[in-house]
Protein backbone atom coordinates (compact mmCIF):
# COMPACT_ATOMS: atom_id res chain seq x y z
CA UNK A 1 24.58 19.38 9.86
CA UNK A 2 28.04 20.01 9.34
CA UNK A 3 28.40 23.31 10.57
CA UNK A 4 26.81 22.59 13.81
CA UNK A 5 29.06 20.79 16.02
CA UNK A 6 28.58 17.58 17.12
CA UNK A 7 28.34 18.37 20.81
CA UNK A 8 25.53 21.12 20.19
CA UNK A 9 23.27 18.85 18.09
CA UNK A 10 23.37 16.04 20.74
CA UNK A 11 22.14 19.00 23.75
CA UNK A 12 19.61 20.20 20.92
CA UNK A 13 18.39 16.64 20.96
CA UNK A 14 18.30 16.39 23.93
CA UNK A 15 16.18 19.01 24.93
CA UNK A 16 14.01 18.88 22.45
CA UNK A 17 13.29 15.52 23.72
CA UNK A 18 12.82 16.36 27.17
CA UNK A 19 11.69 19.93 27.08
CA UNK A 20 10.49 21.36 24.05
CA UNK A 21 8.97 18.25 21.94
CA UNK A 22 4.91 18.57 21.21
CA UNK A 23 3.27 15.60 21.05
CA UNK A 24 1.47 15.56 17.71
CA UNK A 25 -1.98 15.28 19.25
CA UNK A 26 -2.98 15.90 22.65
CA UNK A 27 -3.23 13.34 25.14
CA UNK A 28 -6.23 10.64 24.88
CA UNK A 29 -7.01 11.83 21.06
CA UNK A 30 -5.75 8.66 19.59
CA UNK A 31 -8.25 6.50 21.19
CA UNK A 32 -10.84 7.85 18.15
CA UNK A 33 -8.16 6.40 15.62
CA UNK A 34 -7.38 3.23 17.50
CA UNK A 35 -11.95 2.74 17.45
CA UNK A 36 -11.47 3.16 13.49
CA UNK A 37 -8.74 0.91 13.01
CA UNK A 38 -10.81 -1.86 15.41
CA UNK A 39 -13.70 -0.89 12.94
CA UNK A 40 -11.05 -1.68 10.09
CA UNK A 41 -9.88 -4.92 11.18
CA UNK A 42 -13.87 -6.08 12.11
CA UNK A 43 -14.71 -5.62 8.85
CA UNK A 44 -11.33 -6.93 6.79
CA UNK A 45 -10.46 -3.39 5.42
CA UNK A 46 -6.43 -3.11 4.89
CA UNK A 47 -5.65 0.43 6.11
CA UNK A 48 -1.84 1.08 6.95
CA UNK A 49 -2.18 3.33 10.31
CA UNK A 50 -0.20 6.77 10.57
CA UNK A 51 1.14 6.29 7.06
CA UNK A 52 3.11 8.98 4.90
CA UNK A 53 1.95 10.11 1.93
CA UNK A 54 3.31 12.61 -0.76
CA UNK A 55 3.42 12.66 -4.41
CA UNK A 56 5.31 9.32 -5.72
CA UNK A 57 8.37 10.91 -6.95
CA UNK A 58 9.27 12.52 -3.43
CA UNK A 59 12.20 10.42 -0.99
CA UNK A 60 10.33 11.56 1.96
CA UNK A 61 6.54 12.35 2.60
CA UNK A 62 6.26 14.99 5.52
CA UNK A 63 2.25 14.37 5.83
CA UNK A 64 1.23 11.64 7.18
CA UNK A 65 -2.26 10.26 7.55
CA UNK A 66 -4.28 8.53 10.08
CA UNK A 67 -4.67 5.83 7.82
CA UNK A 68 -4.00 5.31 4.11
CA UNK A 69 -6.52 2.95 2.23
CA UNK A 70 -5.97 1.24 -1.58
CA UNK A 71 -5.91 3.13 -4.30
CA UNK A 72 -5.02 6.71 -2.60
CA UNK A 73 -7.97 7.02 -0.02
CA UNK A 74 -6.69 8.62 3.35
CA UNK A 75 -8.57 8.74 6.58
CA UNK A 76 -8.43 11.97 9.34
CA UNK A 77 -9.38 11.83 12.70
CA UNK A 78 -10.70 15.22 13.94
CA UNK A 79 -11.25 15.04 17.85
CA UNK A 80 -11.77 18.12 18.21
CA UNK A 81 -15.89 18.96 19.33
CA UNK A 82 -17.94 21.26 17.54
CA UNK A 83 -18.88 24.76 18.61
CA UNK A 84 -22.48 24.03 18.29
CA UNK A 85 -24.50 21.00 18.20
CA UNK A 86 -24.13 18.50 15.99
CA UNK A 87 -22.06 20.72 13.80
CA UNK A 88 -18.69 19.83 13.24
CA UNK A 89 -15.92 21.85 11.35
CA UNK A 90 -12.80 20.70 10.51
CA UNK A 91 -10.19 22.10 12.71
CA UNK A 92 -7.43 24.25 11.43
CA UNK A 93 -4.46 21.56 11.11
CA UNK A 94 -6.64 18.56 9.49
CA UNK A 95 -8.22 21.26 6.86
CA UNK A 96 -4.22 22.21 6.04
CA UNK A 97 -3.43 18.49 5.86
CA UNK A 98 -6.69 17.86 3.61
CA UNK A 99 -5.69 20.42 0.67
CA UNK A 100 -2.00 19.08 0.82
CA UNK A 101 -3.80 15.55 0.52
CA UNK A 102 -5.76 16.59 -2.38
CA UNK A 103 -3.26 18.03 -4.15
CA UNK A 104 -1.18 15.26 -3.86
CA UNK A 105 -4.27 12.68 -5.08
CA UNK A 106 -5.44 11.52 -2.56
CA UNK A 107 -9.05 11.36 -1.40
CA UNK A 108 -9.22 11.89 2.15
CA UNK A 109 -12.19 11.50 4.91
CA UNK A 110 -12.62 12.94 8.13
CA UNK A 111 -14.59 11.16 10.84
CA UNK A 112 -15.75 13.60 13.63
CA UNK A 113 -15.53 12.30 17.55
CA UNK A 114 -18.76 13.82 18.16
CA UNK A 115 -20.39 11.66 15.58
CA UNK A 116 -18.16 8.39 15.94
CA UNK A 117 -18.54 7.84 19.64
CA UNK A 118 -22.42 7.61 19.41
CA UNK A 119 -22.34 4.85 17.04
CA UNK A 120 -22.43 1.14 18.54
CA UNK A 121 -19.61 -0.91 16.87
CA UNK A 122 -22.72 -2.82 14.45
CA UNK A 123 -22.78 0.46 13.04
CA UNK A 124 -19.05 1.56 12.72
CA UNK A 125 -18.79 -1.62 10.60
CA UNK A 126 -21.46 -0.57 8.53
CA UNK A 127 -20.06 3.30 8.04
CA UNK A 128 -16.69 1.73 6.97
CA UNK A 129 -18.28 -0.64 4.60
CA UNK A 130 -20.43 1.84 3.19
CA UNK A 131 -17.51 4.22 3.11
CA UNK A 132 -15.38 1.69 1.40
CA UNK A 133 -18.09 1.39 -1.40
CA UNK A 134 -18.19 4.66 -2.32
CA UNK A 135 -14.77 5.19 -2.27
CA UNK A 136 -13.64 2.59 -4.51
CA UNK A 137 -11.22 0.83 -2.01
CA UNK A 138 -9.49 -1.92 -2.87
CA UNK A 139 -8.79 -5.34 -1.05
CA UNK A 140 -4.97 -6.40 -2.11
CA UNK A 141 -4.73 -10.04 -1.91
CA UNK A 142 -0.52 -9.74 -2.32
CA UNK A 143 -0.90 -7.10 0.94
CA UNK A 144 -3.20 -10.24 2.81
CA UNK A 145 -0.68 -12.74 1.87
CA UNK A 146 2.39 -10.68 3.19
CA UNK A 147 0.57 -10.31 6.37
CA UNK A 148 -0.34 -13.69 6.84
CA UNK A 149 3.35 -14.60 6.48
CA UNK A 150 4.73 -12.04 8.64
CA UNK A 151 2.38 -13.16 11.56
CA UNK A 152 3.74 -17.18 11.15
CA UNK A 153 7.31 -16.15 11.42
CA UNK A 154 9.30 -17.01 14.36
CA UNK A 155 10.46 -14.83 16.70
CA UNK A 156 14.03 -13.30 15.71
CA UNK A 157 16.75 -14.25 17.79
CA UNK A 158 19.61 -11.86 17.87
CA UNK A 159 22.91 -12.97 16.80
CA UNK A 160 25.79 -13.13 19.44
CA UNK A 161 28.50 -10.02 18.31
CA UNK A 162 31.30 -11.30 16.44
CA UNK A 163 33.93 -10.98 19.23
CA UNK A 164 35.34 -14.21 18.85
CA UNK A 165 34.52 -14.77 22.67
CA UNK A 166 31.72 -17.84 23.01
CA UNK A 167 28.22 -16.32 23.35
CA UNK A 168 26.27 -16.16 27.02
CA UNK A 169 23.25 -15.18 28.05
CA UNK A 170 24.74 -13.56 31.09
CA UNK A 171 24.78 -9.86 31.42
CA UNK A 172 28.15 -9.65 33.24
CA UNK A 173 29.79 -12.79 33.93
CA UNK A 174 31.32 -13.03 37.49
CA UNK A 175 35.77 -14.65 36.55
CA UNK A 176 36.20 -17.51 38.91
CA UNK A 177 38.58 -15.13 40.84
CA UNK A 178 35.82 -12.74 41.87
CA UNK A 179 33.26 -15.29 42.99
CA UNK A 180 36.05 -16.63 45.16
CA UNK A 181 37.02 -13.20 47.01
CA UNK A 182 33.62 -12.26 47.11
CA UNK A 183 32.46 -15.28 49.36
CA UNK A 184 35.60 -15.26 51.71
């Protein structure tokens, strides 16, 4: 970072952000994930959506799953539709993101679009119960209880900067002086 000046990383941002940035999944793809995670909350499963995940000892994780389940179970959303009937293979980026997965521990599952969007929602509840019993998931009460406590907090009012000046609401505050030019 250092050696780069400051001026070249901010137009490197920048046009990465308008230009060159991929969006991780193409457009439309997430509604499969956000149909899972309505299944999830249906059915009382606690699944943290687009969650790292890494060994324990890393700072970061640079993988992330769709969702992460208690203890270690990890959920991939393959969109992608087969090239024959009924026959799905895992495309080339979830496989990659499945052995890094098991390596790491964790037990991951992919649920196929072409399969998924048959099923009325009776029977996505019943896949992700079934699903959680073989899996061995995990209902953490402590994980509940924080939830329920974050959802009965009040909203959070900023607090005025510490400019010594007495807080407004007012975006830009017209002096007395101004008003009066302004209506002569």
């Amino acid at each position: 970072k250092k050696a780069v000046p400051m001026e070249v990383q901010l137009k490197l941002h920048t046009t990465w952000l308008r230009n060159i940035l991929l969006s991780a999944q193409p457009q439309g793809s997430e509604r499969l994930q956000l149909d899972v995670d309505a299944a999830f909350k249906r059915t009382n499963t606690q699944a943290l959506i687009n969650c790292s995940v890494g060994r324990p000892d890393d700072e970061q994780h640079t993988i992330f799953a769709g969702h992460k389940l208690n203890p270690g179970i990890a959920f991939e959303y393959d969109y992608l539709h087969p090239i024959a009937p009924d026959a799905p293979k895992v495309s080339g980026v979830v496989a990659h993101k499945l052995r890094l997965m098991r390596h790491f521990g964790i037990y991951s599952v992919v649920v196929h679009d072409c399969f998924w969007s048959k099923l009325t929602d009776d029977q996505k509840d019943e896949q992700v119960v079934v699903l959680r019993t073989k899996l061995g998931y995990i209902h953490d009460k402590a994980m509940e209880d924080s939830a329920v406590r974050d959802h009965r907090q009040s909203r959070h009012r900023p607090s005025p900067p510490n400019t010594g000046l007495p807080y407004t609401s007012e975006i830009h505050p017209i002096p007395e002086q101004q008003r009066a030019t302004t209506k002569k």
